[in-house]
C-alpha atoms as a PDB file:
ATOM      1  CA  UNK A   1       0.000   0.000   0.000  1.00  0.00           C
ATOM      2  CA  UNK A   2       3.114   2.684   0.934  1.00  0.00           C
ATOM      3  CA  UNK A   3       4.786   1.607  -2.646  1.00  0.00           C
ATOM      4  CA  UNK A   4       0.984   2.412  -4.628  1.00  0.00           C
ATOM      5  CA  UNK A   5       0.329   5.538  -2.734  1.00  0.00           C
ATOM      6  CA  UNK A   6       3.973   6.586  -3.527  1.00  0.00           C
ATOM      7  CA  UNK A   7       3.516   5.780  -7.400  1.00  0.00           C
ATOM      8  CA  UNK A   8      -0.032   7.859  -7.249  1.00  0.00           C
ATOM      9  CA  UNK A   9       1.341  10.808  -5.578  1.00  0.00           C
ATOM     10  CA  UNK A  10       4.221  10.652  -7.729  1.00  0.00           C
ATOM     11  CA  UNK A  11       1.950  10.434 -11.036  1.00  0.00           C
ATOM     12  CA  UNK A  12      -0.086  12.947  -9.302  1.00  0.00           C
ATOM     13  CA  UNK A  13       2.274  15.505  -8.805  1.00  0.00           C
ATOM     14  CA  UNK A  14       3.684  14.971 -12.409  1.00  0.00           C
ATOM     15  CA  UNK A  15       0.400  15.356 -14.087  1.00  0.00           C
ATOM     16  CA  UNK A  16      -0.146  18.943 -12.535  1.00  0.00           C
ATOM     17  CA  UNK A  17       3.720  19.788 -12.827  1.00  0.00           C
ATOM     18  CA  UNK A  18       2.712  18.978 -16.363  1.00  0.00           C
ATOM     19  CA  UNK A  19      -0.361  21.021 -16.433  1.00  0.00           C
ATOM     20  CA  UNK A  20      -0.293  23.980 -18.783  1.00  0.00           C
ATOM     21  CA  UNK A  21      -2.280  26.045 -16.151  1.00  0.00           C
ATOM     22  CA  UNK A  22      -0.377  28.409 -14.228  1.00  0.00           C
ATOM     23  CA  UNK A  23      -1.720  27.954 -10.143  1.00  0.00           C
ATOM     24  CA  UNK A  24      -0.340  31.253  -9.520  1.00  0.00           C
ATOM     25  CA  UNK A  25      -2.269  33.224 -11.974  1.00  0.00           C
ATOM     26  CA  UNK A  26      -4.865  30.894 -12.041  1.00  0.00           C
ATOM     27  CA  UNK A  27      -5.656  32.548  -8.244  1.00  0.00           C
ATOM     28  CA  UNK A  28      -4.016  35.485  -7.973  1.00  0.00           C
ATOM     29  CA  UNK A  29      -5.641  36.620 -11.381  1.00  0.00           C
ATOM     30  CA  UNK A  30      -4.169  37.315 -14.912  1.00  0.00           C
ATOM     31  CA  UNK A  31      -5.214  41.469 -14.503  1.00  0.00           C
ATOM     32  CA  UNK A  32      -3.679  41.679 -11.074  1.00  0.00           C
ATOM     33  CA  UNK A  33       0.055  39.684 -12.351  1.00  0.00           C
ATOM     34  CA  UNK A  34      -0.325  42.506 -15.006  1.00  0.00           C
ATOM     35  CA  UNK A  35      -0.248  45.114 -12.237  1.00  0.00           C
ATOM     36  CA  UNK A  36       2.826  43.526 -10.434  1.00  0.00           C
ATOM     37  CA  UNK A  37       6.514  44.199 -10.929  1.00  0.00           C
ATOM     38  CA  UNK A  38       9.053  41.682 -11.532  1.00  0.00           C
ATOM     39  CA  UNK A  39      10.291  41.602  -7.623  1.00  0.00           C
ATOM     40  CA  UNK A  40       6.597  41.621  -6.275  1.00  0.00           C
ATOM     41  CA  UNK A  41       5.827  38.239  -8.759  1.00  0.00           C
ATOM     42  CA  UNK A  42       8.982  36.766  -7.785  1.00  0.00           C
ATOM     43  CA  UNK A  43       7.861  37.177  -3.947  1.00  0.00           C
ATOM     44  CA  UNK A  44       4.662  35.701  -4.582  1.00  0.00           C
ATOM     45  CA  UNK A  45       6.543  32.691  -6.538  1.00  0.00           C
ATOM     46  CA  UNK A  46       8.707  32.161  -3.726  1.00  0.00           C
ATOM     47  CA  UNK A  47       6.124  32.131  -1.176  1.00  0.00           C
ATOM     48  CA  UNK A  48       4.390  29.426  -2.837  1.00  0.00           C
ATOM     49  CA  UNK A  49       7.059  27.530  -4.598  1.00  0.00           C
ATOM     50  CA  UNK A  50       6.776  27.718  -7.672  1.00  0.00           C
ATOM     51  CA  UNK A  51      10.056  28.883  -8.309  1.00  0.00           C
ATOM     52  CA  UNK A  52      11.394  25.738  -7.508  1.00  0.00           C
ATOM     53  CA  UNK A  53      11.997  22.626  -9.973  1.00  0.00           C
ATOM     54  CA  UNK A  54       9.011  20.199 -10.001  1.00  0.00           C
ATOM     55  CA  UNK A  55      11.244  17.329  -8.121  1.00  0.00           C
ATOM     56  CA  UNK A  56      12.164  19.893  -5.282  1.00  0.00           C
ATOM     57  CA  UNK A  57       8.667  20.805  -4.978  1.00  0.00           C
ATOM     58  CA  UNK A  58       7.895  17.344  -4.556  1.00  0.00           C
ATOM     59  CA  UNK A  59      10.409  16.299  -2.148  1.00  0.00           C
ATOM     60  CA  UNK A  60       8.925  19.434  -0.065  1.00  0.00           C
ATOM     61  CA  UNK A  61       5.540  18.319  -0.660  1.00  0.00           C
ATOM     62  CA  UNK A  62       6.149  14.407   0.183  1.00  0.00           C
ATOM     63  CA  UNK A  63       7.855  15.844   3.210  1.00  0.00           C
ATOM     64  CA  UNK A  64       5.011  17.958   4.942  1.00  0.00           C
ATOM     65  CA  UNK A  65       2.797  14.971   3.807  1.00  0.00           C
ATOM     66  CA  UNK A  66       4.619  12.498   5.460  1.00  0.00           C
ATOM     67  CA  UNK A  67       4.248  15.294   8.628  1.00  0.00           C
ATOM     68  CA  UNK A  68       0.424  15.678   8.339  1.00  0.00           C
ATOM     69  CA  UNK A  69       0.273  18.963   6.736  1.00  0.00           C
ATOM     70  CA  UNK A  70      -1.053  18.487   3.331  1.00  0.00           C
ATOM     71  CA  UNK A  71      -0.599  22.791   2.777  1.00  0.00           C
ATOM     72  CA  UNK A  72      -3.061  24.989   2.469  1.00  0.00           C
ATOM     73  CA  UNK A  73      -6.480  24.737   0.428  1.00  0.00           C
ATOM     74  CA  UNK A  74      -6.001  28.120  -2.195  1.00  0.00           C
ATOM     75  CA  UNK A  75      -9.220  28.466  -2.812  1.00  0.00           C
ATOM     76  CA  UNK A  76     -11.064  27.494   0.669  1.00  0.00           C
ATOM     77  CA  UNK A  77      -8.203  29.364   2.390  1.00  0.00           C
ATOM     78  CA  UNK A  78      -8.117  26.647   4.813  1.00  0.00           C
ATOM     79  CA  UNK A  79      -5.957  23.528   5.557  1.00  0.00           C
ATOM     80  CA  UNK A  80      -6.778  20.818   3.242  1.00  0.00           C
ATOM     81  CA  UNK A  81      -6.802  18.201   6.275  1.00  0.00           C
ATOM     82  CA  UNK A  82      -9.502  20.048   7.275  1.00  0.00           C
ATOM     83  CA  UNK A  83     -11.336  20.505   4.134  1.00  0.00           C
ATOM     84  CA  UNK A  84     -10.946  16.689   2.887  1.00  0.00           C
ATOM     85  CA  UNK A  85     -12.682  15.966   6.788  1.00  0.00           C
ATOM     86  CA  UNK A  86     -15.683  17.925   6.340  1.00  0.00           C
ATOM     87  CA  UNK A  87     -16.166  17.226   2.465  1.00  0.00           C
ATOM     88  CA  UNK A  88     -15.511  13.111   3.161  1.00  0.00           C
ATOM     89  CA  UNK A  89     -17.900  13.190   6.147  1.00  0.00           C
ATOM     90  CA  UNK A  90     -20.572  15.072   3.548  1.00  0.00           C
ATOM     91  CA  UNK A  91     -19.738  12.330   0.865  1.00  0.00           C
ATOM     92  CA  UNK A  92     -19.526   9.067   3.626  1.00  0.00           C
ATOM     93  CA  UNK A  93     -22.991   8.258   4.115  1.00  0.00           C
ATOM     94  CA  UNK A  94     -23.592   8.842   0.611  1.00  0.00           C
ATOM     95  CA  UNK A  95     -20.615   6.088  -0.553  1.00  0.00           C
ATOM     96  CA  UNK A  96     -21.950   3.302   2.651  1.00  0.00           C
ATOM     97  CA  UNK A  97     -25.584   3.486   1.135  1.00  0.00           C
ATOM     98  CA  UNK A  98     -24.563   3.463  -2.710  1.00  0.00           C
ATOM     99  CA  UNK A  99     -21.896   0.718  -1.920  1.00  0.00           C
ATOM    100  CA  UNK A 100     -24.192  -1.529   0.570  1.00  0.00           C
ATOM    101  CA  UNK A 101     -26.743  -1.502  -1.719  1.00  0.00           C
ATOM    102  CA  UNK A 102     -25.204  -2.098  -5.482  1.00  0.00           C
ATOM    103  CA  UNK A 103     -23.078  -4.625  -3.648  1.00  0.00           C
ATOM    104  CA  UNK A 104     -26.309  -6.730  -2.120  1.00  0.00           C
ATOM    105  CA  UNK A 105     -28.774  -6.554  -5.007  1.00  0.00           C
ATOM    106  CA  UNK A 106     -25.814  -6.831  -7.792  1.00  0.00           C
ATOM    107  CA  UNK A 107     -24.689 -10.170  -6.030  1.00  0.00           C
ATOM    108  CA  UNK A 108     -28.735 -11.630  -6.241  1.00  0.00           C
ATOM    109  CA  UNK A 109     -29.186 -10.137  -9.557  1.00  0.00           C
ATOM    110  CA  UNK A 110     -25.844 -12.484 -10.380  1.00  0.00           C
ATOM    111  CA  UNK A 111     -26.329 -15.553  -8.101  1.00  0.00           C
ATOM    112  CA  UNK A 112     -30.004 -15.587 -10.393  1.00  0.00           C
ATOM    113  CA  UNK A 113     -28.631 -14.946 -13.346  1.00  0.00           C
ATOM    114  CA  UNK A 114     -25.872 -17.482 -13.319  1.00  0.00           C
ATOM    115  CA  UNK A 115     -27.970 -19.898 -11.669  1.00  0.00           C
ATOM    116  CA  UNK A 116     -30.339 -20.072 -14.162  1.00  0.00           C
ATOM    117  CA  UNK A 117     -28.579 -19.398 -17.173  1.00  0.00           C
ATOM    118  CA  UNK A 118     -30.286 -18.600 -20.666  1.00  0.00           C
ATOM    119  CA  UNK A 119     -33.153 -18.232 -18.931  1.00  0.00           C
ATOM    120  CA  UNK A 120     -35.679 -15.516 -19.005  1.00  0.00           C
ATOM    121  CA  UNK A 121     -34.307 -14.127 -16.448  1.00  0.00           C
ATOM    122  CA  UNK A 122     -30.580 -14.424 -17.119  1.00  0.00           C
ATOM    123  CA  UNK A 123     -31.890 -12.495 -20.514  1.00  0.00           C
ATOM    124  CA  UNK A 124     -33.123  -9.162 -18.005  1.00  0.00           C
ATOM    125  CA  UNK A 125     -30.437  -9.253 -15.579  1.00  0.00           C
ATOM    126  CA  UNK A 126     -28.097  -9.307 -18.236  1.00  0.00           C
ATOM    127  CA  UNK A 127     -29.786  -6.320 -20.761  1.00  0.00           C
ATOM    128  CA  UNK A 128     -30.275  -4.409 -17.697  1.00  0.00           C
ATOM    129  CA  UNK A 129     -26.476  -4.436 -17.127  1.00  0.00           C
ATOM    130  CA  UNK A 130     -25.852  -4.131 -20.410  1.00  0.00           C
ATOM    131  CA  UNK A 131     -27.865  -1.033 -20.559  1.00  0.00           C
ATOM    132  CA  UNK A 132     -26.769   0.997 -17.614  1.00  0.00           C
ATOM    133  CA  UNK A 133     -23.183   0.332 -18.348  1.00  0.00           C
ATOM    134  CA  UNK A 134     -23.293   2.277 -21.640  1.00  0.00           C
ATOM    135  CA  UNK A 135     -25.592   5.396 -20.164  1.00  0.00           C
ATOM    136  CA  UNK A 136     -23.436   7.875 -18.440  1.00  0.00           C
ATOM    137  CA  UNK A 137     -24.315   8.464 -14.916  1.00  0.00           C
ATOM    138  CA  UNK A 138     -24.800  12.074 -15.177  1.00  0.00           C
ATOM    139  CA  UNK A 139     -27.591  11.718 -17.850  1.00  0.00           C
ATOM    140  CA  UNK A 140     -28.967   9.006 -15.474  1.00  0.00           C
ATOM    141  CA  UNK A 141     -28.834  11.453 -12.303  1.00  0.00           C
ATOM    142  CA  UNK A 142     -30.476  13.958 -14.210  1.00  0.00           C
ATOM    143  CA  UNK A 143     -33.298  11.656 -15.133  1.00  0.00           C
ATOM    144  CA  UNK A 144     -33.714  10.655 -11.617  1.00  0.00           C
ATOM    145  CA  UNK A 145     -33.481  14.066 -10.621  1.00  0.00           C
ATOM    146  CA  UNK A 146     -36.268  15.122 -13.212  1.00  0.00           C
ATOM    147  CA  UNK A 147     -38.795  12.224 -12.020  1.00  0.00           C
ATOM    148  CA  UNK A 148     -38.387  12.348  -8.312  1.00  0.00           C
ATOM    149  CA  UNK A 149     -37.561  15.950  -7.611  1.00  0.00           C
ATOM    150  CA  UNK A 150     -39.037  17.679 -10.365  1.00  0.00           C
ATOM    151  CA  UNK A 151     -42.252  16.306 -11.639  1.00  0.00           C
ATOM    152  CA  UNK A 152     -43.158  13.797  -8.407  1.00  0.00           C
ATOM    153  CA  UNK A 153     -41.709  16.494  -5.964  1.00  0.00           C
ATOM    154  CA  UNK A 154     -41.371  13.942  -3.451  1.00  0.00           C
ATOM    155  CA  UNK A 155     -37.748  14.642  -2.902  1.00  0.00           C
ATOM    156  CA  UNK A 156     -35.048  17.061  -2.716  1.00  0.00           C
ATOM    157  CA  UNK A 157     -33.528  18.878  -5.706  1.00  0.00           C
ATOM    158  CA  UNK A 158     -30.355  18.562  -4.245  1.00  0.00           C
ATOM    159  CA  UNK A 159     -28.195  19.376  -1.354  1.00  0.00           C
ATOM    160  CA  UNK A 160     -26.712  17.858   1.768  1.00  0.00           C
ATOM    161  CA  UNK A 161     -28.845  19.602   4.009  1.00  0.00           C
ATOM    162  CA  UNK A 162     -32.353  21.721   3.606  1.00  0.00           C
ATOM    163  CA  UNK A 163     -31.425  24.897   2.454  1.00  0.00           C
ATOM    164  CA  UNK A 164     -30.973  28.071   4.774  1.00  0.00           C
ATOM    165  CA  UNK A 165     -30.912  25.141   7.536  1.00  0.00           C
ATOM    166  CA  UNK A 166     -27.868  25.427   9.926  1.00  0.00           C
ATOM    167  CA  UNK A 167     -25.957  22.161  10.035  1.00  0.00           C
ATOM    168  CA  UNK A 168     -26.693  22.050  13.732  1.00  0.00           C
ATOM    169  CA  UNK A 169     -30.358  21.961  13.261  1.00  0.00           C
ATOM    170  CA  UNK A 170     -30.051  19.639  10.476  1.00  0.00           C
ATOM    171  CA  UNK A 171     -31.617  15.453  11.316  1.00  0.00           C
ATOM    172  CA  UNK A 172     -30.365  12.162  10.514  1.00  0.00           C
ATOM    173  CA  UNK A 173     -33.763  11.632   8.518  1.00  0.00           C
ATOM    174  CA  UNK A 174     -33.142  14.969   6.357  1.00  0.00           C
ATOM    175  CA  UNK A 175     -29.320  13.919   5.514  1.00  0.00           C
ATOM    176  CA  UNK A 176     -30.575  10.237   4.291  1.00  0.00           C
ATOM    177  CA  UNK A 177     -33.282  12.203   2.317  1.00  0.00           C
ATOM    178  CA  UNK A 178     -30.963  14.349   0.462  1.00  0.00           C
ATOM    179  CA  UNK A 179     -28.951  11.850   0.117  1.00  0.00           C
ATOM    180  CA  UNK A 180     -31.321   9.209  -1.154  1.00  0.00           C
ATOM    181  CA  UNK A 181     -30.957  10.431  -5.190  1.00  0.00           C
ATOM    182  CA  UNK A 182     -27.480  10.724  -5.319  1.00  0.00           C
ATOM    183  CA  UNK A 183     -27.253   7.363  -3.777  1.00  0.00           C
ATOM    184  CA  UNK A 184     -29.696   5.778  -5.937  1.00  0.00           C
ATOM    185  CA  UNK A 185     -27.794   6.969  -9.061  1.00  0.00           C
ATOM    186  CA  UNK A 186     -24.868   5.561  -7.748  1.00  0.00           C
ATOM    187  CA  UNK A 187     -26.136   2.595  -6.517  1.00  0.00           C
ATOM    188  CA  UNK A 188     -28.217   1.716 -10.209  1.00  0.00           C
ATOM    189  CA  UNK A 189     -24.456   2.262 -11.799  1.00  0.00           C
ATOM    190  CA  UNK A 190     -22.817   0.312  -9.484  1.00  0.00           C
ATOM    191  CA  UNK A 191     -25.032  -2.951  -9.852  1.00  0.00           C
ATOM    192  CA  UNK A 192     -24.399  -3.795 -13.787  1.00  0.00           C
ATOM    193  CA  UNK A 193     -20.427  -4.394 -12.958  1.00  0.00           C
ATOM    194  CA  UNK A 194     -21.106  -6.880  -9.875  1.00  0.00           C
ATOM    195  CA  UNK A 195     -24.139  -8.316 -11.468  1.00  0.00           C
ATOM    196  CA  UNK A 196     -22.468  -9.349 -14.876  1.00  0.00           C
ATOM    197  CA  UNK A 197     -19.161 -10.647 -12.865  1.00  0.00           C
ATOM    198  CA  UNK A 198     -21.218 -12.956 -10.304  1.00  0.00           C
ATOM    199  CA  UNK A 199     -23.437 -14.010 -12.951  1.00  0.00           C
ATOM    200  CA  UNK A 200     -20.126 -15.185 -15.000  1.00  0.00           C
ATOM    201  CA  UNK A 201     -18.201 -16.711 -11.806  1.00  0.00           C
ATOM    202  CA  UNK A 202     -22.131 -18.499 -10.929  1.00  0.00           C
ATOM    203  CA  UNK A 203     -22.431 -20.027 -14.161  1.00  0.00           C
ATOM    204  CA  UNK A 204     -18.905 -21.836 -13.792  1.00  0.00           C
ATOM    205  CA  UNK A 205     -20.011 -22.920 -10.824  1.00  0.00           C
ATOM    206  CA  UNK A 206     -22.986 -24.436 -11.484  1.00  0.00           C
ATOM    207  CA  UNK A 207     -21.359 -26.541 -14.433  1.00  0.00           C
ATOM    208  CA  UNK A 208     -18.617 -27.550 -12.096  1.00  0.00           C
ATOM    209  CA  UNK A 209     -17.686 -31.241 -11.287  1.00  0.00           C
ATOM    210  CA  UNK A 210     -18.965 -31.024  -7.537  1.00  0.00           C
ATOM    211  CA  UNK A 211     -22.164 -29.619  -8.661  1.00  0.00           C
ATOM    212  CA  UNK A 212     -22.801 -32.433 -11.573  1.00  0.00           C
ATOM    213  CA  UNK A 213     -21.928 -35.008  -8.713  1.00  0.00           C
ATOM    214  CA  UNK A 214     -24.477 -33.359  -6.627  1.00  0.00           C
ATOM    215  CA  UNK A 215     -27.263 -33.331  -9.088  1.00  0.00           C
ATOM    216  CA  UNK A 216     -26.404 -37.162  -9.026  1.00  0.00           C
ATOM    217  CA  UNK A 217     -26.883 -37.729  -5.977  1.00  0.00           C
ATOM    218  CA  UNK A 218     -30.398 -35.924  -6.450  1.00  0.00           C
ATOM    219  CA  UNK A 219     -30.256 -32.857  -4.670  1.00  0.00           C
ATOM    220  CA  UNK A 220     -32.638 -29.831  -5.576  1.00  0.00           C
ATOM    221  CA  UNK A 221     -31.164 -26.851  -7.249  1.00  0.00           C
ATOM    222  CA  UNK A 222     -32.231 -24.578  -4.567  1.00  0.00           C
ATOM    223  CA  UNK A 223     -29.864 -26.792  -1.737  1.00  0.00           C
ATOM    224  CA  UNK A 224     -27.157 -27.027  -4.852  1.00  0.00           C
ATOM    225  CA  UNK A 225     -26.995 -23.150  -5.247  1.00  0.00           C
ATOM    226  CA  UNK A 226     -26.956 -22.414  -1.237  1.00  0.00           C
ATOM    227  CA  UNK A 227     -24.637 -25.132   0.172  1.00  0.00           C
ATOM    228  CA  UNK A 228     -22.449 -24.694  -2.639  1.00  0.00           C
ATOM    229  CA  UNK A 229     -22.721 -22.189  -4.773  1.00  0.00           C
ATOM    230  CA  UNK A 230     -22.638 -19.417  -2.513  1.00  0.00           C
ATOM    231  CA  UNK A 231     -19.892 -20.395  -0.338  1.00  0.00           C
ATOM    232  CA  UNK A 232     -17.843 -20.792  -3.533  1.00  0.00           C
ATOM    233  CA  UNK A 233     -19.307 -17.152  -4.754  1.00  0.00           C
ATOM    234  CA  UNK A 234     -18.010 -15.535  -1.403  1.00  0.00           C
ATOM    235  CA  UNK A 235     -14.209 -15.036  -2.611  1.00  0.00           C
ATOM    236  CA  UNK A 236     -15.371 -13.396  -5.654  1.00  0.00           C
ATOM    237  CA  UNK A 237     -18.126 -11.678  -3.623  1.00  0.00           C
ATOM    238  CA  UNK A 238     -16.094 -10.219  -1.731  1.00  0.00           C
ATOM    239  CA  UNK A 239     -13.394  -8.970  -4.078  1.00  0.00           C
ATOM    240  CA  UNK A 240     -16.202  -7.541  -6.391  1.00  0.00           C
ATOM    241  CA  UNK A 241     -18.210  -5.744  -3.543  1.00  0.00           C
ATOM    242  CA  UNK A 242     -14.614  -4.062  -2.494  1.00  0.00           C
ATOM    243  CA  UNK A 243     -13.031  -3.307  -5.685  1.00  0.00           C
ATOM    244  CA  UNK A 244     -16.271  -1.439  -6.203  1.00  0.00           C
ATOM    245  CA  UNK A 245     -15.111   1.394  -4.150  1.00  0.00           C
ATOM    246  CA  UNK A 246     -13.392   2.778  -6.495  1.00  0.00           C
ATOM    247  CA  UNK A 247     -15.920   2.726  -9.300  1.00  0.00           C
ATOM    248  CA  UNK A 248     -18.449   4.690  -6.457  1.00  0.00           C
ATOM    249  CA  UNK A 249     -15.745   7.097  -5.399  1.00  0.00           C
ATOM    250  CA  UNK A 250     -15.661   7.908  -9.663  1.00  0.00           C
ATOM    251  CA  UNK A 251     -19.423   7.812 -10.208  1.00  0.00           C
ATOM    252  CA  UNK A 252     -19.401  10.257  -7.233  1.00  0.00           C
ATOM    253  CA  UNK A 253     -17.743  13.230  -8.783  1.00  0.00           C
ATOM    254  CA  UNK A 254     -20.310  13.777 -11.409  1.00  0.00           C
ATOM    255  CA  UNK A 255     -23.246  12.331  -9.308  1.00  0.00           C
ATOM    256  CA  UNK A 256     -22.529  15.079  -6.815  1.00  0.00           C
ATOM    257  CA  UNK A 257     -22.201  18.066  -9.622  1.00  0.00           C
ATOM    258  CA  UNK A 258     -25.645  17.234 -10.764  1.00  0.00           C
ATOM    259  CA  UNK A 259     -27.251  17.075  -7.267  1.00  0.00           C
ATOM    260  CA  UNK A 260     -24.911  20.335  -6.251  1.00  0.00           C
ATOM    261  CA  UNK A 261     -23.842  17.652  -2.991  1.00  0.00           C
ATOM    262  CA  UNK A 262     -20.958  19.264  -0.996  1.00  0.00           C
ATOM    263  CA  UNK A 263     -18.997  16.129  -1.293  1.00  0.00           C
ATOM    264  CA  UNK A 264     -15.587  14.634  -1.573  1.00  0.00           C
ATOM    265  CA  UNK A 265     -16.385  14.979  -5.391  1.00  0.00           C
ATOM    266  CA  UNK A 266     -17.553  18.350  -5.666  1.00  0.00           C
ATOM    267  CA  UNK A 267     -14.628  19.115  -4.028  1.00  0.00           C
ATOM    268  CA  UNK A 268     -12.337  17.079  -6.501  1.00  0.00           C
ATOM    269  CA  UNK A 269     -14.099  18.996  -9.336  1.00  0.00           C
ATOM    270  CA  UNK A 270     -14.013  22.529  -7.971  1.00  0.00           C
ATOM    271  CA  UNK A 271      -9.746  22.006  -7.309  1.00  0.00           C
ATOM    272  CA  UNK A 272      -9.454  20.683 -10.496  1.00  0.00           C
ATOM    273  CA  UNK A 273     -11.601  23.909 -12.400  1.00  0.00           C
ATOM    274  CA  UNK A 274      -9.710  26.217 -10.324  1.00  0.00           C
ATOM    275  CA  UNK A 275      -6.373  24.927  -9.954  1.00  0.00           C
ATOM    276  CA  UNK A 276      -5.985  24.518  -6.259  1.00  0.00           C
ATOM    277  CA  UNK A 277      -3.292  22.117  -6.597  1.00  0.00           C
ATOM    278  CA  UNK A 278      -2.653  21.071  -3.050  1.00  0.00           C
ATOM    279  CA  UNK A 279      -6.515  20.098  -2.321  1.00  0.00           C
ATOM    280  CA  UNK A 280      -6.480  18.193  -5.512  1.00  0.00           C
ATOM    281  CA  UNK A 281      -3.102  16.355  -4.598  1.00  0.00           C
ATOM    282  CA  UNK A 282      -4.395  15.949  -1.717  1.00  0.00           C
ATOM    283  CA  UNK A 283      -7.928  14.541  -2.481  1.00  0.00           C
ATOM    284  CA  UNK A 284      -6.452  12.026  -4.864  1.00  0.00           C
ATOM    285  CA  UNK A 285      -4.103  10.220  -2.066  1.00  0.00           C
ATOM    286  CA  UNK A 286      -7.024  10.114   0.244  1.00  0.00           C
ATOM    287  CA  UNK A 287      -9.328   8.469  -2.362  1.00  0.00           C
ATOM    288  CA  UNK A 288      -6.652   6.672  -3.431  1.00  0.00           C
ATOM    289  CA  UNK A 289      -6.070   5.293   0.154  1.00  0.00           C
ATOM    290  CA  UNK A 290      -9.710   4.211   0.655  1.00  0.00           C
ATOM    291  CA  UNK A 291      -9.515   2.367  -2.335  1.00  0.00           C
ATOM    292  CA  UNK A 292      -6.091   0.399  -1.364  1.00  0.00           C
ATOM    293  CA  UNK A 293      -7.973  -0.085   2.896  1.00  0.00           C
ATOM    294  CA  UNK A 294     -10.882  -1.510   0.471  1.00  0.00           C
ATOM    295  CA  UNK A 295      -8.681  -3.865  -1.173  1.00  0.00           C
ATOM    296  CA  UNK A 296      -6.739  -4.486   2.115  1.00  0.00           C
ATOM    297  CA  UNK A 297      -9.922  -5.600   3.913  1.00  0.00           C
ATOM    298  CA  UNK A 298     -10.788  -8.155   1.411  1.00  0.00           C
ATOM    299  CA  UNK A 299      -7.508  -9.561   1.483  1.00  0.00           C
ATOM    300  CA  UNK A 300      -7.516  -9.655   5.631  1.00  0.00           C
ATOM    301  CA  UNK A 301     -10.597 -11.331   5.485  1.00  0.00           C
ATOM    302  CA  UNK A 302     -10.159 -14.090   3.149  1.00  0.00           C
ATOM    303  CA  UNK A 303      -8.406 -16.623   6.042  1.00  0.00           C
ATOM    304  CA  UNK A 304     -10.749 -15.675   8.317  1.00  0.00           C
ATOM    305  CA  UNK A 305     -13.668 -16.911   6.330  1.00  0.00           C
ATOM    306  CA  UNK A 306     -11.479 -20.037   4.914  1.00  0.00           C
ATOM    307  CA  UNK A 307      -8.915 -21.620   7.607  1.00  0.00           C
ATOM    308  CA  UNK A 308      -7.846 -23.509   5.161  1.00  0.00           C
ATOM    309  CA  UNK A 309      -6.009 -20.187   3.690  1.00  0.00           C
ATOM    310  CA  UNK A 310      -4.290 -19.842   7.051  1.00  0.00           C
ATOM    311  CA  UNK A 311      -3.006 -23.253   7.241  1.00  0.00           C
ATOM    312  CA  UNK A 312      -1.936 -23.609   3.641  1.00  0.00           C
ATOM    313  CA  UNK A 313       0.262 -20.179   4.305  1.00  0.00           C
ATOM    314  CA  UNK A 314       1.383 -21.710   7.806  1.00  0.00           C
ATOM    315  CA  UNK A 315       2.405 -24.479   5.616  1.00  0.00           C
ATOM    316  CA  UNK A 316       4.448 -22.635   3.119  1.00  0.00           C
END
């Protein structure tokens, strides 16, 4: 995990080196550099670096990372620890829902599918996947947005929080119900990947040797598919339903334009647009990082499920 966050921050910080966007005048302003003298520019260069050569800067950067301090947000004029907290907070129950959800009903929609192959049913599951995979989630949240919010008006327009609300007043009810469309658009998206990939792993299953020898033996398909297929569908399960996070974290940044949600992908979106380099670095390690604990996880939990994991590496 230290060797992929180093390679990300490193691409990272080459990418925006590489940028032809100047940060400086990008938020300073091109009219007021115009004002400036040469030893008033150079000052302002100085003071944030960017007189320095790109691998200096990052060796300066990595450094204060490696402290904590991950600068200084140029557009929220705050520090971007602090910004990343409130904006991930915003985005967190938003990502649980989207990823509980896709991860549950994509594994039935699968388990079905692959089960019962060629069926009528494999034939939906599988041109529903096929169909939200090629529609692009922001024409998809602005569908849902039109149906529910608009014509229906049985839910927000968008939002974290009711507007002119403080956040102290605000309820766990209102929060879920603001963030019910966003995580319903992400959640719709997210099913078609883990659907199609159960569905595949399922139908090997099901033609496997143990299963055959099973239907010998005269068991039902309902006892074959629980006693055996699912506990061989819970390695794959699980690597799907965590490798996921990163697809939701991506869906996010333009499922949270469209609903105007103050979330760790607004955020991403508004750095990027106005060049506020450190909040973008910054929001790409920590998204980054949540994807690698994701992966992590699944990997941790694979011997406790199977013992037969831990004794085979005991063994070795």
């Amino acid at each position: 995990m230290l060797l992929l966050l180093a390679a990300v921050s490193i691409a990272a910080f080459a990418l925006v080196s590489a940028s032809p966007v100047d940060p400086l005048q990008a938020n300073v302003g091109q009219a007021a550099m115009g004002s400036m003298s040469r030893e008033q520019i150079e000052k302002l260069q100085s003071y944030w670096g960017t007189d320095m050569k790109p691998a200096e800067r990052y060796v300066n950067w990595a450094g204060d990372m490696l402290r904590g301090d991950m600068g200084t947000s140029l557009l929220y004029r705050r520090p971007v620890t602090k910004v990343i907290a409130e904006k991930l907070s915003n985005s967190f129950l938003l990502l649980l829902i989207s990823w509980t959800f896709s991860g549950m009903i994509g594994l039935v929609l699968g388990i079905l599918a692959g089960s019962y192959r060629d069926s009528w049913l494999d034939k939906v599951v599988r041109r529903y996947c096929l169909l939200i995979s090629s529609t692009p989630v922001f024409w998809l949240a602005l569908l849902l947005l039109l149906i529910f919010a608009v014509w229906l008006q049985i839910l927000p327009v968008g939002f974290s929080v009711p507007i002119g609300m403080a956040a102290s007043d605000v309820t766990l009810k209102e929060r879920v119900l603001h963030a019910i469309l966003p995580a319903l658009t992400l959640s719709i998206t997210g099913i078609a990947n883990i659907a199609l990939h159960t569905r595949e792993k399922m139908a090997e299953v099901m033609e496997s040797e143990y299963m055959l020898f099973a239907m010998a033996r005269g068991e039902k398909k309902k006892s074959r598919i629980l006693r055996h297929g699912l506990r061989n569908m819970l390695f794959p399960a699980l690597t799907l339903q965590f490798a996921s996070v990163s697809e939701i974290i991506g869906g996010s940044v333009l499922v949270e334009q469209v609903f105007s949600y103050p979330g760790l992908g607004q955020a991403a979106v508004t750095a990027g647009t106005g060049s506020d380099v450190p909040l973008l670095l910054g929001i790409t390690l920590v998204t980054a990082a949540i994807v690698f604990i994701g992966n992590l996880i699944a990997d941790i939990l694979y011997p406790l499920i199977d013992p037969r994991m831990r004794r085979r590496g005991r063994t070795r």
